[in-house]
PDB file of N, CA and C in Angstrom:
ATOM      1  N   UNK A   1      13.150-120.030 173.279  1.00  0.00           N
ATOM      2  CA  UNK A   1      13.314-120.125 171.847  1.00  0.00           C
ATOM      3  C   UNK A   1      12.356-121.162 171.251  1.00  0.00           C
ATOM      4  N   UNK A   2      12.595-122.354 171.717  1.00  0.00           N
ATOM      5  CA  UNK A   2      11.591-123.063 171.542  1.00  0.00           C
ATOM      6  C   UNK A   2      10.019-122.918 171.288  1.00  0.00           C
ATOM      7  N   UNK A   3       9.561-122.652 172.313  1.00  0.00           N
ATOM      8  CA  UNK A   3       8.018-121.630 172.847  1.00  0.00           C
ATOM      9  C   UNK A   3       7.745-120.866 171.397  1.00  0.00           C
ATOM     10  N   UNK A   4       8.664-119.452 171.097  1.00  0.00           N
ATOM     11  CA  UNK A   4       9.037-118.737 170.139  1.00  0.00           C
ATOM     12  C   UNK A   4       8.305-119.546 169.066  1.00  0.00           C
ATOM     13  N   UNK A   5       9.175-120.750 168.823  1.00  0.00           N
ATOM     14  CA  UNK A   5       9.179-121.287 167.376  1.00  0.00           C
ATOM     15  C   UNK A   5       7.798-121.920 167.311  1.00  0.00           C
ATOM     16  N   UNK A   6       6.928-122.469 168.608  1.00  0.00           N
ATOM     17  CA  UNK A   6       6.130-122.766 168.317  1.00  0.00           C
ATOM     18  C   UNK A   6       4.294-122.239 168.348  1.00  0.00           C
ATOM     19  N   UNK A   7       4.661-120.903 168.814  1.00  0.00           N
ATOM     20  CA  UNK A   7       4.191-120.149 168.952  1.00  0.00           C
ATOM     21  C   UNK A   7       4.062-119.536 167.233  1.00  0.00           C
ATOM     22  N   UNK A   8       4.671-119.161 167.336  1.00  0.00           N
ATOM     23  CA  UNK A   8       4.588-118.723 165.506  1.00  0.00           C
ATOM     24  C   UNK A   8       4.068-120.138 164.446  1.00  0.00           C
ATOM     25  N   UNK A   9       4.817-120.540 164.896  1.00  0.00           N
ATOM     26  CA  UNK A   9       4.066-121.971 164.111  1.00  0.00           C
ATOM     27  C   UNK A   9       2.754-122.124 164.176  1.00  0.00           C
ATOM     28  N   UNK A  10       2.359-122.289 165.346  1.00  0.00           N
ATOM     29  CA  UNK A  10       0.403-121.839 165.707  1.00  0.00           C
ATOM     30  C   UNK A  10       0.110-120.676 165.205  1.00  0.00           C
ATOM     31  N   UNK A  11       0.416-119.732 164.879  1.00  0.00           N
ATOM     32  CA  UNK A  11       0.154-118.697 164.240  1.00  0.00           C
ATOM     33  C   UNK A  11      -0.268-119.113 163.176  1.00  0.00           C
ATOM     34  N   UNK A  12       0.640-119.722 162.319  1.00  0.00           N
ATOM     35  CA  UNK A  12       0.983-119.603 160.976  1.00  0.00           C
ATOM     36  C   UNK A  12      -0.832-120.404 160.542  1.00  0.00           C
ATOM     37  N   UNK A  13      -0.497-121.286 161.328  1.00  0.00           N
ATOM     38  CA  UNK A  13      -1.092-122.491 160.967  1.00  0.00           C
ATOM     39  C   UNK A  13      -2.669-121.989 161.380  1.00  0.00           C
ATOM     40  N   UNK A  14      -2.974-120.996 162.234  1.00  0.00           N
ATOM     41  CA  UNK A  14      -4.115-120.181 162.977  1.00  0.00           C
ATOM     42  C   UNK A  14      -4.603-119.570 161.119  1.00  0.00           C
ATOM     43  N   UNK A  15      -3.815-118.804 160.887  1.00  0.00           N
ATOM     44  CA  UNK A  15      -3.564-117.868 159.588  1.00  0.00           C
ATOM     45  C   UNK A  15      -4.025-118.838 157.993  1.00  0.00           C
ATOM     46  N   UNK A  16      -3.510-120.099 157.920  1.00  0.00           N
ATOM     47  CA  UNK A  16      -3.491-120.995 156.867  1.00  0.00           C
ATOM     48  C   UNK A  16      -5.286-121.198 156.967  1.00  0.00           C
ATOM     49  N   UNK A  17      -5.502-121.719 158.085  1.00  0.00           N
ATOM     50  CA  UNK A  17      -6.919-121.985 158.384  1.00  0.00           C
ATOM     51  C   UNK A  17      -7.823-121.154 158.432  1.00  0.00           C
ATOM     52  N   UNK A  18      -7.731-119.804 158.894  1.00  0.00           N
ATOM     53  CA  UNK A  18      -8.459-119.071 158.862  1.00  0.00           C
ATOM     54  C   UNK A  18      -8.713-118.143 157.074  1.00  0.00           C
ATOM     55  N   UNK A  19      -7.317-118.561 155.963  1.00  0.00           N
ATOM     56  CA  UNK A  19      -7.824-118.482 154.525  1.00  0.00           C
ATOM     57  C   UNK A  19      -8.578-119.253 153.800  1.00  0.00           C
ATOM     58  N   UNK A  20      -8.199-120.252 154.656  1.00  0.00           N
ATOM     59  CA  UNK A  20      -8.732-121.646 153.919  1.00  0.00           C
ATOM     60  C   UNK A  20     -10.427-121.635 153.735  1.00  0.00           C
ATOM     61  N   UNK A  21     -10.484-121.831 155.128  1.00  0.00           N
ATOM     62  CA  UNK A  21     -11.717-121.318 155.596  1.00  0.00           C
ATOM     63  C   UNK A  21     -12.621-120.368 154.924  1.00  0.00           C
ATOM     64  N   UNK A  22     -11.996-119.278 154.505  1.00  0.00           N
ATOM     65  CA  UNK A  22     -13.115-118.186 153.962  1.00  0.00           C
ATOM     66  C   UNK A  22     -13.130-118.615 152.526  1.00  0.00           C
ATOM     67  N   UNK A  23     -11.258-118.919 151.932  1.00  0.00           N
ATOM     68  CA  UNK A  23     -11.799-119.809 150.778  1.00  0.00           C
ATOM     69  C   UNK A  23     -12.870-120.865 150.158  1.00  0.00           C
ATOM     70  N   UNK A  24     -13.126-121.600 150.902  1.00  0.00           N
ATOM     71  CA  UNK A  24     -14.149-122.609 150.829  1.00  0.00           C
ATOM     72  C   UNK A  24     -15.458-121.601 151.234  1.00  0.00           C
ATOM     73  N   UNK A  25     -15.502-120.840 151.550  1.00  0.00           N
ATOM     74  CA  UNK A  25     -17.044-120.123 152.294  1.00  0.00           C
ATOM     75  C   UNK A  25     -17.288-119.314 151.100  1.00  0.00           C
ATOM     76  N   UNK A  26     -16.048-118.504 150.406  1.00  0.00           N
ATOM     77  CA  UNK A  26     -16.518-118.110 148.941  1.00  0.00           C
ATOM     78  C   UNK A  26     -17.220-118.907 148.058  1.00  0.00           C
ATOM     79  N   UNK A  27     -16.158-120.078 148.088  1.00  0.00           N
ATOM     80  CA  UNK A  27     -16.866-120.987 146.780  1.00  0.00           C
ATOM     81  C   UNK A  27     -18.143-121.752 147.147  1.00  0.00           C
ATOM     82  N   UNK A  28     -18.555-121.649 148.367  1.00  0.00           N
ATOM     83  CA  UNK A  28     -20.172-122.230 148.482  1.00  0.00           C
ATOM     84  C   UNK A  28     -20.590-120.990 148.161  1.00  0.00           C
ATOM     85  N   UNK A  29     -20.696-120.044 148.334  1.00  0.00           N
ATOM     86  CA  UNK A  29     -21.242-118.504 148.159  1.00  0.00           C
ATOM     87  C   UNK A  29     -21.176-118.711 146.707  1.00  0.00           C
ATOM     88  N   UNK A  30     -20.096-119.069 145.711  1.00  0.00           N
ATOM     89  CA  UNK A  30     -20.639-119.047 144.702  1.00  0.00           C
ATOM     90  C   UNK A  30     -21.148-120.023 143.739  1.00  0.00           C
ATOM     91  N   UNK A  31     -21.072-121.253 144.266  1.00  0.00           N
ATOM     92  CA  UNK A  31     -22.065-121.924 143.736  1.00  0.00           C
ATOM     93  C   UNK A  31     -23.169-122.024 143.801  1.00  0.00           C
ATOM     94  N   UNK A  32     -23.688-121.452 145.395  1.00  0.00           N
ATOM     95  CA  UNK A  32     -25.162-121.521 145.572  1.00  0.00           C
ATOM     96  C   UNK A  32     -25.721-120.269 144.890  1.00  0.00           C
ATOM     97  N   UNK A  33     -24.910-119.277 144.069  1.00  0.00           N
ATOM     98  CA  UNK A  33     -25.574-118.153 143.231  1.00  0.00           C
ATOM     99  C   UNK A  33     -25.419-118.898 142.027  1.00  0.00           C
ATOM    100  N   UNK A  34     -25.304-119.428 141.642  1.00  0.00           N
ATOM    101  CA  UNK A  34     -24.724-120.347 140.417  1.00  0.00           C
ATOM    102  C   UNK A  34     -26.183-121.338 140.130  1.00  0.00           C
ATOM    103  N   UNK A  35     -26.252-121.987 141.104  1.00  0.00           N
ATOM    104  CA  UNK A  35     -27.640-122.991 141.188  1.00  0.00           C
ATOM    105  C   UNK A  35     -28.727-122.061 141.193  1.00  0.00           C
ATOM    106  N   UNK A  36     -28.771-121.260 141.589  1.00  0.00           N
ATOM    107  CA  UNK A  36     -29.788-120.418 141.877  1.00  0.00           C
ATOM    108  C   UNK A  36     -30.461-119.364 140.344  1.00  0.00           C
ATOM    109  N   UNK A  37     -28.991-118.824 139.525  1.00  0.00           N
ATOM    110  CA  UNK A  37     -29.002-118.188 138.467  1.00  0.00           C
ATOM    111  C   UNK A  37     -29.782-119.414 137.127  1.00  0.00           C
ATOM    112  N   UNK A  38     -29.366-120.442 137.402  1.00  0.00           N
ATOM    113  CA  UNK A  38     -29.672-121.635 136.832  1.00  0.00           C
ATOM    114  C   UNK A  38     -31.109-122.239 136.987  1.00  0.00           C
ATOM    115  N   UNK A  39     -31.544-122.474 137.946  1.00  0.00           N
ATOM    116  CA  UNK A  39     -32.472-122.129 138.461  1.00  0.00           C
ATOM    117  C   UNK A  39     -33.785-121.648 138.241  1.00  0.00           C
ATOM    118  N   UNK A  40     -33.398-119.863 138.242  1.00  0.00           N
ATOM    119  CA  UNK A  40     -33.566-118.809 137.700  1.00  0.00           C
ATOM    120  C   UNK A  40     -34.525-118.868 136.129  1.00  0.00           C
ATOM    121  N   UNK A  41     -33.225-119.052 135.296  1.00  0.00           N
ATOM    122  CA  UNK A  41     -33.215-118.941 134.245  1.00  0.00           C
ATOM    123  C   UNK A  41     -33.764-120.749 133.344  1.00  0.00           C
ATOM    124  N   UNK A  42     -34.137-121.609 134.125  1.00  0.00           N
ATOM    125  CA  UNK A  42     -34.880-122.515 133.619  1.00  0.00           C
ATOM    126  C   UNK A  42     -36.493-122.203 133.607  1.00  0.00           C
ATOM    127  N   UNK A  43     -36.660-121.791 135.047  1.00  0.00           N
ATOM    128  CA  UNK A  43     -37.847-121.323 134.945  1.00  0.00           C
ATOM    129  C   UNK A  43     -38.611-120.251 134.064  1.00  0.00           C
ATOM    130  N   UNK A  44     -37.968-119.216 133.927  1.00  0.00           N
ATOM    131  CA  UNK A  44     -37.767-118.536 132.962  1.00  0.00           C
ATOM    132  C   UNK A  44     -38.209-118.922 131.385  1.00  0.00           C
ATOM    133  N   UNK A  45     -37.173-120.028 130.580  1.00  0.00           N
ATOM    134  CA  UNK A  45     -37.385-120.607 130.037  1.00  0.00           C
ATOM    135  C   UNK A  45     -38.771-121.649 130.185  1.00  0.00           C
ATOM    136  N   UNK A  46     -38.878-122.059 130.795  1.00  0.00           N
ATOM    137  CA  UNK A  46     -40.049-123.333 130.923  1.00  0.00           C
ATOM    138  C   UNK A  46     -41.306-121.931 130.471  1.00  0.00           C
ATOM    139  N   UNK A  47     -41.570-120.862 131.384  1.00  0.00           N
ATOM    140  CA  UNK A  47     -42.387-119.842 131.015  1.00  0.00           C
ATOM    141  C   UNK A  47     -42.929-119.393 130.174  1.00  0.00           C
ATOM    142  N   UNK A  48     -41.866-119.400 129.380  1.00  0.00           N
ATOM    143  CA  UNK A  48     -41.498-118.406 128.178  1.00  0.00           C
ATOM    144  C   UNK A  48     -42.278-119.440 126.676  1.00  0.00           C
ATOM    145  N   UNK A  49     -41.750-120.397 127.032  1.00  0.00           N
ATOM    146  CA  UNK A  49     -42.320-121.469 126.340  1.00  0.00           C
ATOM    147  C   UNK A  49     -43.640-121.641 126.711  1.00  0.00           C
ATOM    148  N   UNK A  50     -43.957-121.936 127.940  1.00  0.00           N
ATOM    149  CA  UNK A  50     -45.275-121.894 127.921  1.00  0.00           C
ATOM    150  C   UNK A  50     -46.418-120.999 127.717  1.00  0.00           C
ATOM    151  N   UNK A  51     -46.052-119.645 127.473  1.00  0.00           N
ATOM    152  CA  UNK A  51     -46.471-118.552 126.900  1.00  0.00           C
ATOM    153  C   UNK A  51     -46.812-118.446 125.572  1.00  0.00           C
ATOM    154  N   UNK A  52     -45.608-118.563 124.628  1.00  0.00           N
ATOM    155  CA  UNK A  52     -45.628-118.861 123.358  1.00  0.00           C
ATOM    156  C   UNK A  52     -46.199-120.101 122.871  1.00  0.00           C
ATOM    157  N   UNK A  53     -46.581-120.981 123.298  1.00  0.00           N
ATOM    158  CA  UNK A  53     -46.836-122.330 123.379  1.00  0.00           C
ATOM    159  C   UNK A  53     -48.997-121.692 122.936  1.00  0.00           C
ATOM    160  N   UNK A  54     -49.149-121.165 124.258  1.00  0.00           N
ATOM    161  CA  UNK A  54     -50.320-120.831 124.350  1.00  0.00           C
ATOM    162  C   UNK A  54     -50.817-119.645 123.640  1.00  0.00           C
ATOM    163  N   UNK A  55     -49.758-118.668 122.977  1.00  0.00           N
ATOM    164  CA  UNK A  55     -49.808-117.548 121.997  1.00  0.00           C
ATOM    165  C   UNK A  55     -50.172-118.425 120.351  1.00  0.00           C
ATOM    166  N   UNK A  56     -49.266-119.300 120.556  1.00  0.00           N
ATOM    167  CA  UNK A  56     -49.593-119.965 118.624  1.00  0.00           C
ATOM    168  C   UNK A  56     -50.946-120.856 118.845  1.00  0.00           C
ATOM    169  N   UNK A  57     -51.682-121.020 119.990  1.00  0.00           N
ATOM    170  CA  UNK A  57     -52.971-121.886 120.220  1.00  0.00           C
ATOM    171  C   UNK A  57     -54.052-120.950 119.829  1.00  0.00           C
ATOM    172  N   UNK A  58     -53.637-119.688 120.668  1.00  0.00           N
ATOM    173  CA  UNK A  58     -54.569-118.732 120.599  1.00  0.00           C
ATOM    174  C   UNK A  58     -54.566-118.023 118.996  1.00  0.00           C
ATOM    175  N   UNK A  59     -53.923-117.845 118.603  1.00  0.00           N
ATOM    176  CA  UNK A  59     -53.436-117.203 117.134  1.00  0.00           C
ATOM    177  C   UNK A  59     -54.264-118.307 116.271  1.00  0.00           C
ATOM    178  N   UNK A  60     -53.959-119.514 116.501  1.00  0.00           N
ATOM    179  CA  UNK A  60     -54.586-120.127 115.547  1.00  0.00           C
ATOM    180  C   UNK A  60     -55.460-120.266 115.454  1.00  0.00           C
ATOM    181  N   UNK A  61     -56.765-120.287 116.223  1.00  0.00           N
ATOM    182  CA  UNK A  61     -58.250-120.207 116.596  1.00  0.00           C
ATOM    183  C   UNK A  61     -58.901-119.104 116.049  1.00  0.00           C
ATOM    184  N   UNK A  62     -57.793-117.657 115.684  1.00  0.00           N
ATOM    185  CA  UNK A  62     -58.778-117.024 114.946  1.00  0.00           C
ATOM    186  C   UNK A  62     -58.744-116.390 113.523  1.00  0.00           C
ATOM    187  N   UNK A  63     -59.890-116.815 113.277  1.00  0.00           N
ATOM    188  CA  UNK A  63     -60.385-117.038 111.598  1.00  0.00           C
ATOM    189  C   UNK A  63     -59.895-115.337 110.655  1.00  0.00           C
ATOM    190  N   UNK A  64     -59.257-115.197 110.331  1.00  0.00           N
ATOM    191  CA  UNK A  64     -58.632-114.375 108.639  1.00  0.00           C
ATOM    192  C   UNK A  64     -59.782-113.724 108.616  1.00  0.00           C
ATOM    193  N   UNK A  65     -61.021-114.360 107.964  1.00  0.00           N
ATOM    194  CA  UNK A  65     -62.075-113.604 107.982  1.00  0.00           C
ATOM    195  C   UNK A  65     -63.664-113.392 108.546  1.00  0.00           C
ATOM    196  N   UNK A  66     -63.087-113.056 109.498  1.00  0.00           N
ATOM    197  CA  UNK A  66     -63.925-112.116 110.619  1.00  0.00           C
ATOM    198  C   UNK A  66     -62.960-111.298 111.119  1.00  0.00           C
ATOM    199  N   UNK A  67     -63.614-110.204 110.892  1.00  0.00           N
ATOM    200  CA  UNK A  67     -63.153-109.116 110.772  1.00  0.00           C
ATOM    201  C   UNK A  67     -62.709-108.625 112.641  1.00  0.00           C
ATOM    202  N   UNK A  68     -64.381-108.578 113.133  1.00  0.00           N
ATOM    203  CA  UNK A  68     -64.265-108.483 114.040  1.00  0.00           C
ATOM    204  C   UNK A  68     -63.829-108.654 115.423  1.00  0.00           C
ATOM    205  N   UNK A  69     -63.022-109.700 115.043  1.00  0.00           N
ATOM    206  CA  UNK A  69     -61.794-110.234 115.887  1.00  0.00           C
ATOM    207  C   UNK A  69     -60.679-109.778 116.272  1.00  0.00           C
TER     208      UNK A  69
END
């Protein structure tokens, strides 16, 4: 009986750890998509800016009238 009780008890406790476990393995899984989306999307931004940045440089350099531009 004893054995029994502690046998299941290691179970239990086999079972607790082995959720726990994947719990925590999700939430690195989703933070490191998290940093990454972030990341992502700075660079993105920094780009985007530096694009437009170099679009109103270029725009402004050319002259209304000349045509041929």
């Amino acid at each position: 009986m004893l054995y029994n009780n502690r046998k299941k008890r290691h179970e239990q406790e086999k079972e607790w750890l082995r959720t726990n476990f994947e719990n925590e393995l999700l939430r690195s899984q989703i933070e490191v998509q998290e940093q990454t989306m972030q990341n992502f999307a700075s660079n993105l931004h920094d780009s985007i800016g530096q694009l437009l940045s170099l679009l109103v440089i270029t725009l402004s350099t050319i002259k209304p009238d000349q045509p041929g531009r």
